[in-house]
N, C-alpha and C. Protein backbone atom coordinates (compact mmCIF):
# COMPACT_ATOMS: atom_id res chain seq x y z
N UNK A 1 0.84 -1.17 0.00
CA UNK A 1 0.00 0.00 0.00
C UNK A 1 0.89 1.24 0.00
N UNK A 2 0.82 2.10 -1.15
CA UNK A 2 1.46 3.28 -1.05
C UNK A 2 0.55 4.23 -0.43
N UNK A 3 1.32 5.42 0.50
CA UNK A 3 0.77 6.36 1.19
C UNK A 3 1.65 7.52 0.72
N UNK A 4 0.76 8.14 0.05
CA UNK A 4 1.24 10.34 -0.79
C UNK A 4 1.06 10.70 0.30
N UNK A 5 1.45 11.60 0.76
CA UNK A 5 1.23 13.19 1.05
C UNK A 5 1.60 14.37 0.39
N UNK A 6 0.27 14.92 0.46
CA UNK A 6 0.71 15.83 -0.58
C UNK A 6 0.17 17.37 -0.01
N UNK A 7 0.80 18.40 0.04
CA UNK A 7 0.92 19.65 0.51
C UNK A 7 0.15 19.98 1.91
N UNK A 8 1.66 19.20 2.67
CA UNK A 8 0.95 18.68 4.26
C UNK A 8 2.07 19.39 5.25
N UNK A 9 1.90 20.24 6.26
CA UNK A 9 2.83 20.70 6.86
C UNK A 9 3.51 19.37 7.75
N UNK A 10 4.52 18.90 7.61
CA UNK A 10 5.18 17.79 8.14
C UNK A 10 5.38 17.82 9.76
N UNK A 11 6.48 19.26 9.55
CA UNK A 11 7.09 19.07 10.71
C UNK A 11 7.18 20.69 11.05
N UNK A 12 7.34 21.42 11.68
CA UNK A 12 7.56 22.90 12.21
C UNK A 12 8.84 22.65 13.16
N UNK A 13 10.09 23.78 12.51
CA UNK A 13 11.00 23.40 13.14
C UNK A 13 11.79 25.25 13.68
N UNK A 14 11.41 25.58 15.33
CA UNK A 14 11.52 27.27 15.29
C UNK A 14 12.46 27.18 16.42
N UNK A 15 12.73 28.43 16.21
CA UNK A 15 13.74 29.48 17.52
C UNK A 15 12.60 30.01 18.43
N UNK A 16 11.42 30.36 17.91
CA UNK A 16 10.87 30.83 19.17
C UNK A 16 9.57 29.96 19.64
N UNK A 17 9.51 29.11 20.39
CA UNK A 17 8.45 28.67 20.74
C UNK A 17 7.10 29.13 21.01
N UNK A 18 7.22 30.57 21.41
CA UNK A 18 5.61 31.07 21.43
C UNK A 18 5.05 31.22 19.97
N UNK A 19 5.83 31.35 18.87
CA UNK A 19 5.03 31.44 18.02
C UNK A 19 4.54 30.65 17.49
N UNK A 20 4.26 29.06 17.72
CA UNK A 20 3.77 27.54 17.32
C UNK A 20 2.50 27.29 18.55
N UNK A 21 1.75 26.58 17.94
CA UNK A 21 0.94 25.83 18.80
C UNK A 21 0.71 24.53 18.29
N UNK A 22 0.25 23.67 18.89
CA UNK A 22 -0.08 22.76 18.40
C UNK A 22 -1.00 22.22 17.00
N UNK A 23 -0.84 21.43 16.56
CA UNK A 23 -2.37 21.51 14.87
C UNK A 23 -1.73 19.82 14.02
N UNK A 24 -1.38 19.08 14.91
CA UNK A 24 -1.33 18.47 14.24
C UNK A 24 0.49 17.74 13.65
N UNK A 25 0.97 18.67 13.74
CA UNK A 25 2.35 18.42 13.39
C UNK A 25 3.40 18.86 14.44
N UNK A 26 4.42 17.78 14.84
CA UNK A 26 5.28 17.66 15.59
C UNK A 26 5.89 19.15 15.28
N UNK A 27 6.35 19.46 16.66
CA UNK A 27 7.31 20.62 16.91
C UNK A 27 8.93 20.50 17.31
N UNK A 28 9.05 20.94 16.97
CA UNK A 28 11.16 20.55 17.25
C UNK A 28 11.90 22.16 17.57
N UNK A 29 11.80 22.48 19.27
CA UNK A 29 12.70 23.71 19.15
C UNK A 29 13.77 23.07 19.29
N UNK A 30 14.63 24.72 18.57
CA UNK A 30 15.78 24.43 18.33
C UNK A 30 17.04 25.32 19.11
N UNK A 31 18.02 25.52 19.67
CA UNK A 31 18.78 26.23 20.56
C UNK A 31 19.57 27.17 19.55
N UNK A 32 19.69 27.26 18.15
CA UNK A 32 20.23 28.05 17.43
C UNK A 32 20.18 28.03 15.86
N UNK A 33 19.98 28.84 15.36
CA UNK A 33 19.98 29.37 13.79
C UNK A 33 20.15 27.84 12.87
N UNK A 34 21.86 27.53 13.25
CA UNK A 34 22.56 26.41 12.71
C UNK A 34 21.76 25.16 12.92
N UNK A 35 21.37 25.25 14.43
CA UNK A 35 21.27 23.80 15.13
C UNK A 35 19.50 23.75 14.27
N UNK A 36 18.24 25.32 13.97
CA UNK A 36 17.42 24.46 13.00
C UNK A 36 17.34 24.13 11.84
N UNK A 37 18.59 24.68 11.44
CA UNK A 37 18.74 24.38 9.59
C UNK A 37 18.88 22.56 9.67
N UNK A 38 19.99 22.52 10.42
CA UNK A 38 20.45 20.92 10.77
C UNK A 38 19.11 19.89 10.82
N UNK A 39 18.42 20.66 11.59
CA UNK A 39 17.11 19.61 11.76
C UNK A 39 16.22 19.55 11.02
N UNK A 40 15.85 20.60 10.09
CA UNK A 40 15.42 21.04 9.08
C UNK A 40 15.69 20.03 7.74
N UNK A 41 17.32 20.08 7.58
CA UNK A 41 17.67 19.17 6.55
C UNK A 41 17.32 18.09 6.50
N UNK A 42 17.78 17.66 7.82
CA UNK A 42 17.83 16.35 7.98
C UNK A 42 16.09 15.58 7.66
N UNK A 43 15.26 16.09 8.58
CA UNK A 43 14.13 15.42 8.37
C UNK A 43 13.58 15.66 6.77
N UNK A 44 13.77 16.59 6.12
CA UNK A 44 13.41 16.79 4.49
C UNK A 44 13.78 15.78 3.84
N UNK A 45 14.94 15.34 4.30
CA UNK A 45 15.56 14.24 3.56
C UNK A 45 14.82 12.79 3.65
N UNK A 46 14.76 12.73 5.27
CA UNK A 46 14.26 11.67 6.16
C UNK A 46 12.66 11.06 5.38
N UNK A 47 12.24 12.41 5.29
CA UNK A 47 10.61 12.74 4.58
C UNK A 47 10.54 12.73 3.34
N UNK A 48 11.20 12.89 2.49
CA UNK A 48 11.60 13.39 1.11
C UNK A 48 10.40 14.32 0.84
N UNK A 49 10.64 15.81 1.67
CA UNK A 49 9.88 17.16 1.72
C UNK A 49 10.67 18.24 1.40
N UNK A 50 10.04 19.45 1.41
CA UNK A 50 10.87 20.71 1.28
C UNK A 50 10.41 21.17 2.50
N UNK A 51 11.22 22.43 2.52
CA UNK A 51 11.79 23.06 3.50
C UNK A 51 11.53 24.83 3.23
N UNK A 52 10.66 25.15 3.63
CA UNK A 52 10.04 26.28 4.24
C UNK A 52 10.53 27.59 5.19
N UNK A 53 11.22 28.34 4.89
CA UNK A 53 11.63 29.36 5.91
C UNK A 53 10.42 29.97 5.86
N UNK A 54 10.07 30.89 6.98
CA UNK A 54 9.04 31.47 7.30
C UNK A 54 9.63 33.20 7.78
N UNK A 55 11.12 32.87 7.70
CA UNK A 55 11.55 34.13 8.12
C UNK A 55 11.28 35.03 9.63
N UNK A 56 10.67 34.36 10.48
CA UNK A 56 10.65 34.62 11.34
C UNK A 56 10.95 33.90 12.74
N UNK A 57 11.87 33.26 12.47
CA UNK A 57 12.17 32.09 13.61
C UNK A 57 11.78 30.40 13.62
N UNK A 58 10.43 30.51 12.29
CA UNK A 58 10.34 29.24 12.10
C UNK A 58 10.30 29.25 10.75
N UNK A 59 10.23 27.55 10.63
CA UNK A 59 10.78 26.68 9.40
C UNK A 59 9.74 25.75 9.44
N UNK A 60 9.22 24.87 8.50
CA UNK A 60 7.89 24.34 7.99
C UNK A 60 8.82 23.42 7.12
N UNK A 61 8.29 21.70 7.33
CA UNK A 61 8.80 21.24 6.16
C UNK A 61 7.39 20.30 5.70
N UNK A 62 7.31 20.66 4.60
CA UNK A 62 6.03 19.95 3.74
C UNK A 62 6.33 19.42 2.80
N UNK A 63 5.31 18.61 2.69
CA UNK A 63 4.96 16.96 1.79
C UNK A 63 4.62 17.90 0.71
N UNK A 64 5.41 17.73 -0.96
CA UNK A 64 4.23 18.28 -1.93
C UNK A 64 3.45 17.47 -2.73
């Protein structure tokens, strides 16, 4: 059985925690700039997703 996802926020990956709430998709703070790109990559890969800056402390990686 194959399972798509398709234009699904995966994962939310931020510097500032007040600006996330919960909805569904795991949260991952992160202690620095570097340390959420790192986590960022990694799960895109993990997921085979892209990767979303939001420019404001968080990062979004979605299924397209």
């Amino acid at each position: 059985m194959d399972i798509e996802t398709k234009k699904t926020i995966l994962a939310v990956i931020t510097l500032k925690p007040g600006l996330v709430a919960g909805g569904g998709a795991p949260i991952f703070i992160a202690s620095s700039r570097e340390e959420q790109e790192k986590i960022a990559f990694y799960l895109s890969r993990i997921m085979d997703a892209m990767v979303h800056d939001l420019d404001n402390g968080v990062m979004i990686v979605v299924g397209h």
